[in-house]
Protein backbone atom coordinates (compact mmCIF):
# COMPACT_ATOMS: atom_id res chain seq x y z
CA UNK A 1 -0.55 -70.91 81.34
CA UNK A 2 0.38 -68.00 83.76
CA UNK A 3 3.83 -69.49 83.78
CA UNK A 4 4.11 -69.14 80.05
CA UNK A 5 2.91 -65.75 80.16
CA UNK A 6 5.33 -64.53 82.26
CA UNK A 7 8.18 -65.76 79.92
CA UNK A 8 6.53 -64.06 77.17
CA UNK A 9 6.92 -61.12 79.59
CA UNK A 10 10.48 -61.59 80.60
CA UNK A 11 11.31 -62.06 76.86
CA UNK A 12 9.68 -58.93 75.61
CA UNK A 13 11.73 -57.09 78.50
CA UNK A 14 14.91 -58.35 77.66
CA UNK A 15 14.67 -57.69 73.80
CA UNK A 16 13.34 -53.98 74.93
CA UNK A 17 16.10 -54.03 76.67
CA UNK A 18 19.00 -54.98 74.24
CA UNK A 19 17.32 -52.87 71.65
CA UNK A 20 17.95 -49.67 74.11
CA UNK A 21 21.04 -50.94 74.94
CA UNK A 22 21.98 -51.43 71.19
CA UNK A 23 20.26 -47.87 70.34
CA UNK A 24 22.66 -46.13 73.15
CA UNK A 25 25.71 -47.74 72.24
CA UNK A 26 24.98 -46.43 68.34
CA UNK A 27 24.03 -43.14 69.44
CA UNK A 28 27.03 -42.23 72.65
CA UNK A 29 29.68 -41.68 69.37
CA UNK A 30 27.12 -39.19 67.65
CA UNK A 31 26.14 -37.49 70.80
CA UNK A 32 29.93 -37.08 71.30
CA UNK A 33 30.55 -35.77 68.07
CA UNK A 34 27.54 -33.47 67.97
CA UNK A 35 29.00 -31.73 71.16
CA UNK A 36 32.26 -31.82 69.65
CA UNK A 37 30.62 -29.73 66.61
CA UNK A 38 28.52 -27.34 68.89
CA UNK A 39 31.80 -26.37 70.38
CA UNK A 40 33.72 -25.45 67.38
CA UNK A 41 30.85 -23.81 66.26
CA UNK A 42 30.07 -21.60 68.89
CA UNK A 43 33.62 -20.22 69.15
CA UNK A 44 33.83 -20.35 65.15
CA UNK A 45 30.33 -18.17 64.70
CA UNK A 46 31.70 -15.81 67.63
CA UNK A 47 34.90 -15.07 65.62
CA UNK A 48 32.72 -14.71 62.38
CA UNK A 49 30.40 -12.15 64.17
CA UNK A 50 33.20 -9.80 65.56
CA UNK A 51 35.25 -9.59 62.29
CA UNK A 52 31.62 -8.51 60.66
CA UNK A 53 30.81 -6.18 63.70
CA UNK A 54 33.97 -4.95 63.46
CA UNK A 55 33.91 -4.35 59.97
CA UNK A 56 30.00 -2.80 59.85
CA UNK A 57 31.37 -0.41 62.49
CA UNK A 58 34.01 1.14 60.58
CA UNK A 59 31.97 1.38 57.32
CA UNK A 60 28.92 2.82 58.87
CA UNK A 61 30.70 4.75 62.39
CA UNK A 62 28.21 6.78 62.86
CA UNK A 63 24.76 4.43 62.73
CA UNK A 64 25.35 1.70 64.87
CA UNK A 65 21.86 0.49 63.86
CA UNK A 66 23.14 -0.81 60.78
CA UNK A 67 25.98 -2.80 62.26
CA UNK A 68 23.59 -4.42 64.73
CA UNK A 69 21.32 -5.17 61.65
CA UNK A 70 23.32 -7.08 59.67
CA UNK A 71 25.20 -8.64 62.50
CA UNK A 72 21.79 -10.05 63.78
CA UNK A 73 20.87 -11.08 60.42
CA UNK A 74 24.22 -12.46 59.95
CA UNK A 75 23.84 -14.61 63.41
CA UNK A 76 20.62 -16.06 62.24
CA UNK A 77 21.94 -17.68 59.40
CA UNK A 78 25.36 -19.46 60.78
CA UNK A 79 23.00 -20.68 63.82
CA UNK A 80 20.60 -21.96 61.46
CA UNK A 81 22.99 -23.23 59.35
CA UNK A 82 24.67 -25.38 62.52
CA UNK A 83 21.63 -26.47 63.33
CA UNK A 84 20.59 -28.40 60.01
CA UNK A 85 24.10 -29.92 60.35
CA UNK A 86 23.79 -31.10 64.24
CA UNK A 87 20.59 -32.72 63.23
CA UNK A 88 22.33 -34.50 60.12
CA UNK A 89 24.80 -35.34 62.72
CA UNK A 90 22.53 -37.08 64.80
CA UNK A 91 21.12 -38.91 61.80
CA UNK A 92 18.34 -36.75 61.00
CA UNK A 93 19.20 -36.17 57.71
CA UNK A 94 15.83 -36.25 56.26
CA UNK A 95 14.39 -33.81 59.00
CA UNK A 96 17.20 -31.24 58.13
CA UNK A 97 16.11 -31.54 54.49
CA UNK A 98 12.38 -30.89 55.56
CA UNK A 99 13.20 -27.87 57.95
CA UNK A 100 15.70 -26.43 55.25
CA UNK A 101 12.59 -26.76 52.45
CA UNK A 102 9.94 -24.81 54.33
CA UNK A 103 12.33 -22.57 56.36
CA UNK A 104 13.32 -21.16 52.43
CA UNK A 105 9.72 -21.13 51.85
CA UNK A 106 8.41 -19.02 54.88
CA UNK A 107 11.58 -16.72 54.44
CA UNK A 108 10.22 -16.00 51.01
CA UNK A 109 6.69 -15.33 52.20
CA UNK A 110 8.03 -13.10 54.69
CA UNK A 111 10.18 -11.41 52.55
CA UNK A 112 7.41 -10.69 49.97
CA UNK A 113 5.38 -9.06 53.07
CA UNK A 114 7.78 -6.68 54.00
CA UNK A 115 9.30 -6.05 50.40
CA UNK A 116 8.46 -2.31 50.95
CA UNK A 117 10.50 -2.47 54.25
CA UNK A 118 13.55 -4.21 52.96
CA UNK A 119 13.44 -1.71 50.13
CA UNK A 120 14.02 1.05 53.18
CA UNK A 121 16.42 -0.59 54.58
CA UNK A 122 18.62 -1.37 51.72
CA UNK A 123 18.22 2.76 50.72
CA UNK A 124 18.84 3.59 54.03
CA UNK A 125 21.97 2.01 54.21
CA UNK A 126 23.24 3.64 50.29
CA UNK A 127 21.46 6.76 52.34
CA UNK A 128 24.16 6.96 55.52
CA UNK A 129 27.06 6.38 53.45
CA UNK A 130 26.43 9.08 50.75
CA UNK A 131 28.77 11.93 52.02
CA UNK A 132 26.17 14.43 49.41
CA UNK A 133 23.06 13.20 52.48
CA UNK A 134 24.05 14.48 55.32
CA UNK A 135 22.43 16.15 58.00
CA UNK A 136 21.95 19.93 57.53
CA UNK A 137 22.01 19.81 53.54
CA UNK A 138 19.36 21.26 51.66
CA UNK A 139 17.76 19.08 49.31
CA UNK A 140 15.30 18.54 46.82
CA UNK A 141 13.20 15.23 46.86
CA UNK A 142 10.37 15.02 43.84
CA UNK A 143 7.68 18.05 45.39
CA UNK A 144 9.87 18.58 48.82
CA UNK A 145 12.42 20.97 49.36
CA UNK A 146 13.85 20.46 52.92
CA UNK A 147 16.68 20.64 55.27
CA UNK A 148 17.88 16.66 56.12
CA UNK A 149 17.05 16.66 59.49
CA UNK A 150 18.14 12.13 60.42
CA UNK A 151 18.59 9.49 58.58
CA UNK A 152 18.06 6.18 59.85
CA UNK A 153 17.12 2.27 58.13
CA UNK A 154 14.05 3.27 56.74
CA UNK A 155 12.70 7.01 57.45
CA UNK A 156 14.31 9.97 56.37
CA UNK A 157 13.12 13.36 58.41
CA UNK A 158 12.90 16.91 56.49
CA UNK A 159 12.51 20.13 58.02
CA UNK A 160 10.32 22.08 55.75
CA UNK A 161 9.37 25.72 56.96
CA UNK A 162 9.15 24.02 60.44
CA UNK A 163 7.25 21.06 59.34
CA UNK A 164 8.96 17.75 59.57
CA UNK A 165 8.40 15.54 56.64
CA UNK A 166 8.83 11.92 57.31
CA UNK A 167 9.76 9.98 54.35
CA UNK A 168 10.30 6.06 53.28
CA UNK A 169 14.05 5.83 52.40
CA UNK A 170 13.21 3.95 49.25
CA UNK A 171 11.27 6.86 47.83
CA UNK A 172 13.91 9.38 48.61
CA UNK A 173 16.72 7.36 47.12
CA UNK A 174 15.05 6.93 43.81
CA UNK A 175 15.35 10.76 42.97
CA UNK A 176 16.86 13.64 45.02
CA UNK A 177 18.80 16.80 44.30
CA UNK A 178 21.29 18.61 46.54
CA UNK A 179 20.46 22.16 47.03
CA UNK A 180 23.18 24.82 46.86
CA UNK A 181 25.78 22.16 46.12
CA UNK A 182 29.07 24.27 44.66
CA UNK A 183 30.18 23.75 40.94
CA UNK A 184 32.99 22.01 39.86
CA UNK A 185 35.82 24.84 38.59
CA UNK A 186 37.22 23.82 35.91
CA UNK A 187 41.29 24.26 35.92
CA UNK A 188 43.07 27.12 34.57
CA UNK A 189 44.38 26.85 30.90
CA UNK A 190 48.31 28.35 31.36
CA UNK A 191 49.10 30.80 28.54
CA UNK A 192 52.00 30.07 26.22
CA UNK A 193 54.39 32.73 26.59
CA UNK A 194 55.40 32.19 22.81
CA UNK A 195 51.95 32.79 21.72
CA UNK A 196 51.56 36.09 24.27
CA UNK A 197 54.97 37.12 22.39
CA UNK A 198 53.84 36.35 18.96
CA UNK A 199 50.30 38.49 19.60
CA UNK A 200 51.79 41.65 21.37
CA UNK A 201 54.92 41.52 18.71
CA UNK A 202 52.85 43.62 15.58
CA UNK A 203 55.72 42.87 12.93
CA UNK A 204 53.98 39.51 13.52
């Protein structure tokens, strides 16, 4: 009896370990392949993350916030992006699926939350490119006449008889009015000489 138990043993062992064996031999050319993708990749998202750094800095040279907004922001997608495809790469398919699903639906919880924040940030950035919203320029937003004082991603400061007013940039971007800002002359209309002959000619 103990003898036959101990084959039952030995058996058990040996399927365990073909199945392993089996299991590795399946999974060495899609462990290669993964770390062939993670390389490519990594140097791929790099490349993708300068030309858009580079590109944020030039538009917006003087808020480097905003270039290392979007750049993060930027970052987090391609890396989550790679990562559902490693895992399809490694045969998890259906996880990827699952983590892509309720990724999408906490990203549109969270972006419900801060709605009023993204709202900020999206007039802050129309904000530091408008050459009319500087700082120094008087203007007029809704009850508040001020002197722009900064402008960053989602505050705007005012100086207001040596108050500063501390606005949300969505606010301010819906409706404001620069103060003292100079007219638009219109050309000069050239005279004909005919008709300056014809009017000081009075046989005409």
């Amino acid at each position: 009896m103990m003898i036959s138990q101990a084959g039952l043993f030995d058996g058990l062992v040996e399927e365990s370990v073909a199945e392993l064996r089996a299991t590795a031999v399946d999974l060495i050319p899609k462990l290669v392949t993964a770390l062939l993708f993670l390389a490519v990749a990594y140097v791929a998202i790099r490349l993708v993350l300068a030309v858009v750094r580079s590109a944020l800095e030039r538009i917006y040279a003087d808020s480097q916030l905003v270039a290392d907004l979007f750049t993060t922001v930027a970052a987090v997608f391609l890396w989550f992006a790679a990562a559902l495809t490693l895992l399809k790469i490694l045969g998890m398919g259906d996880i990827a699926a699952s983590l892509g699903t309720a990724t999408g639906f906490v990203a549109l919880g969270v972006s419900y939350a801060l709605s009023d924040m993204i709202a900020d940030i999206v007039a802050g950035v129309y904000l530091l490119r408008d050459p009319d919203f500087d700082p120094g320029d008087e203007v007029v937003v809704g009850d508040v006449t001020g002197v722009v004082r900064e402008v960053d991603l989602r505050k705007t400061r005012l100086e207001v008889e040596g108050d500063v007013v501390v606005m949300g940039n969505s606010s301010v971007e819906e409706k404001w009015t620069k103060k003292g800002a100079p007219e638009r002359e219109l050309p000069e209309t050239e005279a004909d000489p005919e008709a300056t002959e014809r009017t000081d000619d009075p046989s005409g």
